[in-house]
Protein backbone atom coordinates (compact mmCIF):
# COMPACT_ATOMS: atom_id res chain seq x y z
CA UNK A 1 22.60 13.03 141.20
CA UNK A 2 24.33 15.46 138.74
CA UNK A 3 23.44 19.22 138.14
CA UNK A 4 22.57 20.09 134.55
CA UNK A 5 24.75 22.25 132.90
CA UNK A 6 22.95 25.83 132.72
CA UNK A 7 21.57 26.44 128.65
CA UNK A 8 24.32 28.77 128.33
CA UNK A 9 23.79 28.52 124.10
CA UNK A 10 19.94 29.59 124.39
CA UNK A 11 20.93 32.68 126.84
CA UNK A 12 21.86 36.31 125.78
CA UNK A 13 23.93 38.00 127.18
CA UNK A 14 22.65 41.39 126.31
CA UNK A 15 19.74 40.60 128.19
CA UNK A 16 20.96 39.08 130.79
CA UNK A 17 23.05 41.99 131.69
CA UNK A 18 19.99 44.19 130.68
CA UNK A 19 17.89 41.74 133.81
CA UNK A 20 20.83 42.63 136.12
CA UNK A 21 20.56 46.02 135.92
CA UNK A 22 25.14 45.62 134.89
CA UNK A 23 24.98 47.78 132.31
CA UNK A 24 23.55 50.61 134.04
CA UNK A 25 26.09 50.13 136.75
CA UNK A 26 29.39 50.07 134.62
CA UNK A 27 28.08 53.06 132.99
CA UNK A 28 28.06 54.76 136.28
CA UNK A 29 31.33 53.73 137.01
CA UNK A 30 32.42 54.98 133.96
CA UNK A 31 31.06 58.13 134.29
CA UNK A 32 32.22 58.87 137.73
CA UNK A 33 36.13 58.13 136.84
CA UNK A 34 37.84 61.60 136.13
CA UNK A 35 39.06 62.50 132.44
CA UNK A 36 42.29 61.01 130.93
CA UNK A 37 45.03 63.30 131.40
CA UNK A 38 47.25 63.85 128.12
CA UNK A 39 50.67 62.38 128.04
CA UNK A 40 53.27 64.69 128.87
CA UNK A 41 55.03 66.56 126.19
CA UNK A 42 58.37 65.34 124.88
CA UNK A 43 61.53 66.47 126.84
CA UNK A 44 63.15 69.47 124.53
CA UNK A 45 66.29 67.85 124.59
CA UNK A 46 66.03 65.54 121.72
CA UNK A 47 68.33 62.98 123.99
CA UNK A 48 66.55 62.50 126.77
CA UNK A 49 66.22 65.45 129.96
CA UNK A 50 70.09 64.98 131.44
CA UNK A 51 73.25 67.09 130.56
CA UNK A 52 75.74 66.41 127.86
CA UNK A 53 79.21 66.37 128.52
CA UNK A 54 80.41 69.31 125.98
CA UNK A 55 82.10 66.84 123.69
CA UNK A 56 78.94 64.83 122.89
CA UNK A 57 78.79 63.58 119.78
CA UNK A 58 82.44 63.77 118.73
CA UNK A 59 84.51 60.37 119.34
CA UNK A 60 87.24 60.39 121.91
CA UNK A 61 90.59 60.39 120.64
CA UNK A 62 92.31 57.13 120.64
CA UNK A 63 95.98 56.15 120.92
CA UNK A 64 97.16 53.48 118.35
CA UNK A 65 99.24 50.82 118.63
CA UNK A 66 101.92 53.12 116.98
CA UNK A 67 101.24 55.51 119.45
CA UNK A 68 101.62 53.33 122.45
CA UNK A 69 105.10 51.97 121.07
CA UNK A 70 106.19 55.78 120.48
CA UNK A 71 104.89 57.06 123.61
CA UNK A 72 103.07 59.78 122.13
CA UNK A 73 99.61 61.52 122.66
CA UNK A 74 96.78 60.21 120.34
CA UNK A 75 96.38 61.72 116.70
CA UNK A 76 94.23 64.97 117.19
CA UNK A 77 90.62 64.31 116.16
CA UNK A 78 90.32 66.14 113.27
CA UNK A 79 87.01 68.56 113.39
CA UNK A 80 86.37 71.56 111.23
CA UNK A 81 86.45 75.04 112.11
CA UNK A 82 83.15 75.21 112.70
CA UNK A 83 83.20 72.39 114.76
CA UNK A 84 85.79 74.05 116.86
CA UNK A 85 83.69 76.64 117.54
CA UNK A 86 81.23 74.95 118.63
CA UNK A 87 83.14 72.75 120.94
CA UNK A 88 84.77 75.67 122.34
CA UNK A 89 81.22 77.26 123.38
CA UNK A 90 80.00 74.08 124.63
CA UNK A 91 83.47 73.61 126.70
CA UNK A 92 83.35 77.45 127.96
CA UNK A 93 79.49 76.22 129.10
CA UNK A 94 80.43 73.72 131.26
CA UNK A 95 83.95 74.59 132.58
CA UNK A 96 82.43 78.26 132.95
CA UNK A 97 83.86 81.57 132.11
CA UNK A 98 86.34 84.30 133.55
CA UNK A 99 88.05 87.78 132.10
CA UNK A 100 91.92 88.26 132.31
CA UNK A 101 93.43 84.79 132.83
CA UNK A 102 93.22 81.52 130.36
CA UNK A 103 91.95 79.76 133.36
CA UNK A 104 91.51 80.47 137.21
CA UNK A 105 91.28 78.45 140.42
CA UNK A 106 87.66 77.61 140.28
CA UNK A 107 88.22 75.72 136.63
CA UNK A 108 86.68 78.77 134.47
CA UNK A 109 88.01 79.61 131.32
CA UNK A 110 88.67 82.73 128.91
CA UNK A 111 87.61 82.18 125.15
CA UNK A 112 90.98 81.51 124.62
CA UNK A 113 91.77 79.18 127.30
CA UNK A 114 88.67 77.26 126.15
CA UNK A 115 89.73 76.93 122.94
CA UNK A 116 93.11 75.87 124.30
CA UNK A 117 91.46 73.12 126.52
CA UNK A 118 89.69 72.12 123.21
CA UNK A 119 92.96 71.83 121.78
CA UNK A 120 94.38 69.75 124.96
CA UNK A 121 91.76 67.64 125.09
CA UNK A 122 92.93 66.68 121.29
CA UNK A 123 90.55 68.23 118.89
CA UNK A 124 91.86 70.07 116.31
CA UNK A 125 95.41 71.06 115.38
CA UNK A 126 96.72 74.59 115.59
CA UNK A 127 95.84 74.88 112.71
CA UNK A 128 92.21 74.87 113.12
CA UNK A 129 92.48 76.71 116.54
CA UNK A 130 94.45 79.83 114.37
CA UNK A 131 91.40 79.59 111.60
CA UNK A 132 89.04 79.48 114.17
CA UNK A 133 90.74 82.91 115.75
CA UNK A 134 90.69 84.17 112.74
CA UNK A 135 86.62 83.73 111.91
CA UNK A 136 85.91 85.20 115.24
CA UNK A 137 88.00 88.27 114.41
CA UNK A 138 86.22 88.48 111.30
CA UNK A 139 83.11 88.75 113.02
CA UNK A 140 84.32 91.50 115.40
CA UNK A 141 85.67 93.56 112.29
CA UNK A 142 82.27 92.88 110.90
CA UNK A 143 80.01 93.84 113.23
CA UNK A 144 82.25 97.18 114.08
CA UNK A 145 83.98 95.84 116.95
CA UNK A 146 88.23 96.78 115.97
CA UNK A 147 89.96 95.17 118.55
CA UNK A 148 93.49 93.81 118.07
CA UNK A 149 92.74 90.78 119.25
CA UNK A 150 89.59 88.56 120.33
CA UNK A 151 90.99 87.88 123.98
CA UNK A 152 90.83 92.08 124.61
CA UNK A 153 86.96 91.83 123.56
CA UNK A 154 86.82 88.69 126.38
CA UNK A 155 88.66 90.98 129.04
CA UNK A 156 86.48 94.73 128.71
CA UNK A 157 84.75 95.37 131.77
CA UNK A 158 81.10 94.52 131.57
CA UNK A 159 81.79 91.92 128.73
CA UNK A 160 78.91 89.09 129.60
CA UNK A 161 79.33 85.62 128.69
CA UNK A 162 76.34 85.19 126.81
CA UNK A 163 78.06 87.76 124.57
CA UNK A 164 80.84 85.35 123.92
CA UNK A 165 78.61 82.41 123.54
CA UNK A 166 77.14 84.85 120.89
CA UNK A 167 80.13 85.69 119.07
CA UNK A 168 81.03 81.96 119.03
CA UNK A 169 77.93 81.29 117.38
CA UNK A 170 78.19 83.85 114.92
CA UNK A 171 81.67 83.09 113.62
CA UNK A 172 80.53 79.33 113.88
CA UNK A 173 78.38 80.24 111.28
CA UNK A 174 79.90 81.94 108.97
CA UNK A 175 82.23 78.93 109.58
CA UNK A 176 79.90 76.73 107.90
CA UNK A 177 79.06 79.20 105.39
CA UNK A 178 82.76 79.18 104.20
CA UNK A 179 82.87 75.22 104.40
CA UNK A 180 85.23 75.15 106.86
C-alpha cells in the first residue's frame, strides 16, 4: 500500500508557519542575538600593518652582464635629491641614530653616515649626496641655524633625532619644490 504524497501545491506556507507558532520563534531568536559589531577600521599603513624595509618602493640595484664581466659594483640607481632625502630619513629610522661618529658599534648612524650608507647601498651618485648636503644647509641658513656644516648641527648636545628627521623633511621639500 503506498502513502499519498502530502498536497504540498494546495498548502501555504505562511500559514503553516503561522499554525506552528515558527515565526514567532525565529523572531525570538533573532532578537536575543547581540548587535553586529562594525568591521574594523583599515590599518593606517596603506600596505598592510608590518614594517617596510627603508628602501621600499625603490628597485634594487642590479649588476649587468657588463658588470659581471668587468667585475664592478652595479650602476647606482639613479633617484633625485629629494628622493635622497627621503631615503636617508627612512635609513637613519631603521638603522637608528648617534652624535659624533658616521656609525657606532650598535649599527646607528649620523645624518651623514646615513646618507653615506644610502650611497653604499647604491642610490645616488655623489653627486646627488653633495646636492642633497647642500638643500639641508639651505634649510639651516634659512631657518637661522649658521652652522658650517650640517654634521655640527647632528653633533650639539641635546640635538634629538626627531629634529633631524625634521630637517630631512624640510629640505626634502624644498627638494621637490626646486624639481630636484
Amino acid at each position: 500500500m503506498t502513502v499519498p504524497a502530502p498536497p504540498f501545491d494546495r498548502l501555504d506556507a505562511h500559514e503553516l508557519a503561522q499554525a506552528l507558532g515558527l515565526v514567532e520563534e525565529i523572531e525570538q531568536y533573532l532578537a536575543g542575538l547581540p548587535a553586529p559589531v562594525p568591521p574594523p577600521p583599515p590599518p593606517a599603513n596603506p600596505h598592510g600593518g608590518f614594517r617596510q624595509p627603508w628602501n621600499h618602493g625603490h628597485p634594487l640595484p642590479r649588476r649587468s652582464l657588463l658588470d659581471l664581466l668587468a667585475r664592478r659594483p652595479a650602476r647606482p640607481v639613479e633617484v633625485t635629491v629629494a628622493g635622497h632625502l627621503r631615503l636617508t630619513s627612512r635609513y637613519l629610522a631603521e638603522a637608528g641614530w648617534t652624535q659624533g661618529a658616521l656609525w657606532d658599534a650598535r649599527g646607528r648612524v649620523c645624518l651623514l653616515g646615513a646618507q653615506a650608507a644610502v650611497l653604499a647601498h647604491g642610490y645616488g651618485t655623489a653627486y646627488t649626496v653633495r646636492r642633497a648636503r647642500a638643500q639641508v644647509m639651505e634649510v639651516l641658513h634659512t631657518t637661522g641655524r649658521a652652522v658650517p656644516s650640517p654634521d655640527v648641527w647632528n653633533d650639539r648636545p641635546g640635538r634629538r633625532q626627531a629634529e633631524v628627521h625634521a630637517l630631512l623633511d624640510r629640505a626634502g621639500a624644498r627638494a621637490r619644490l626646486l624639481g630636484i
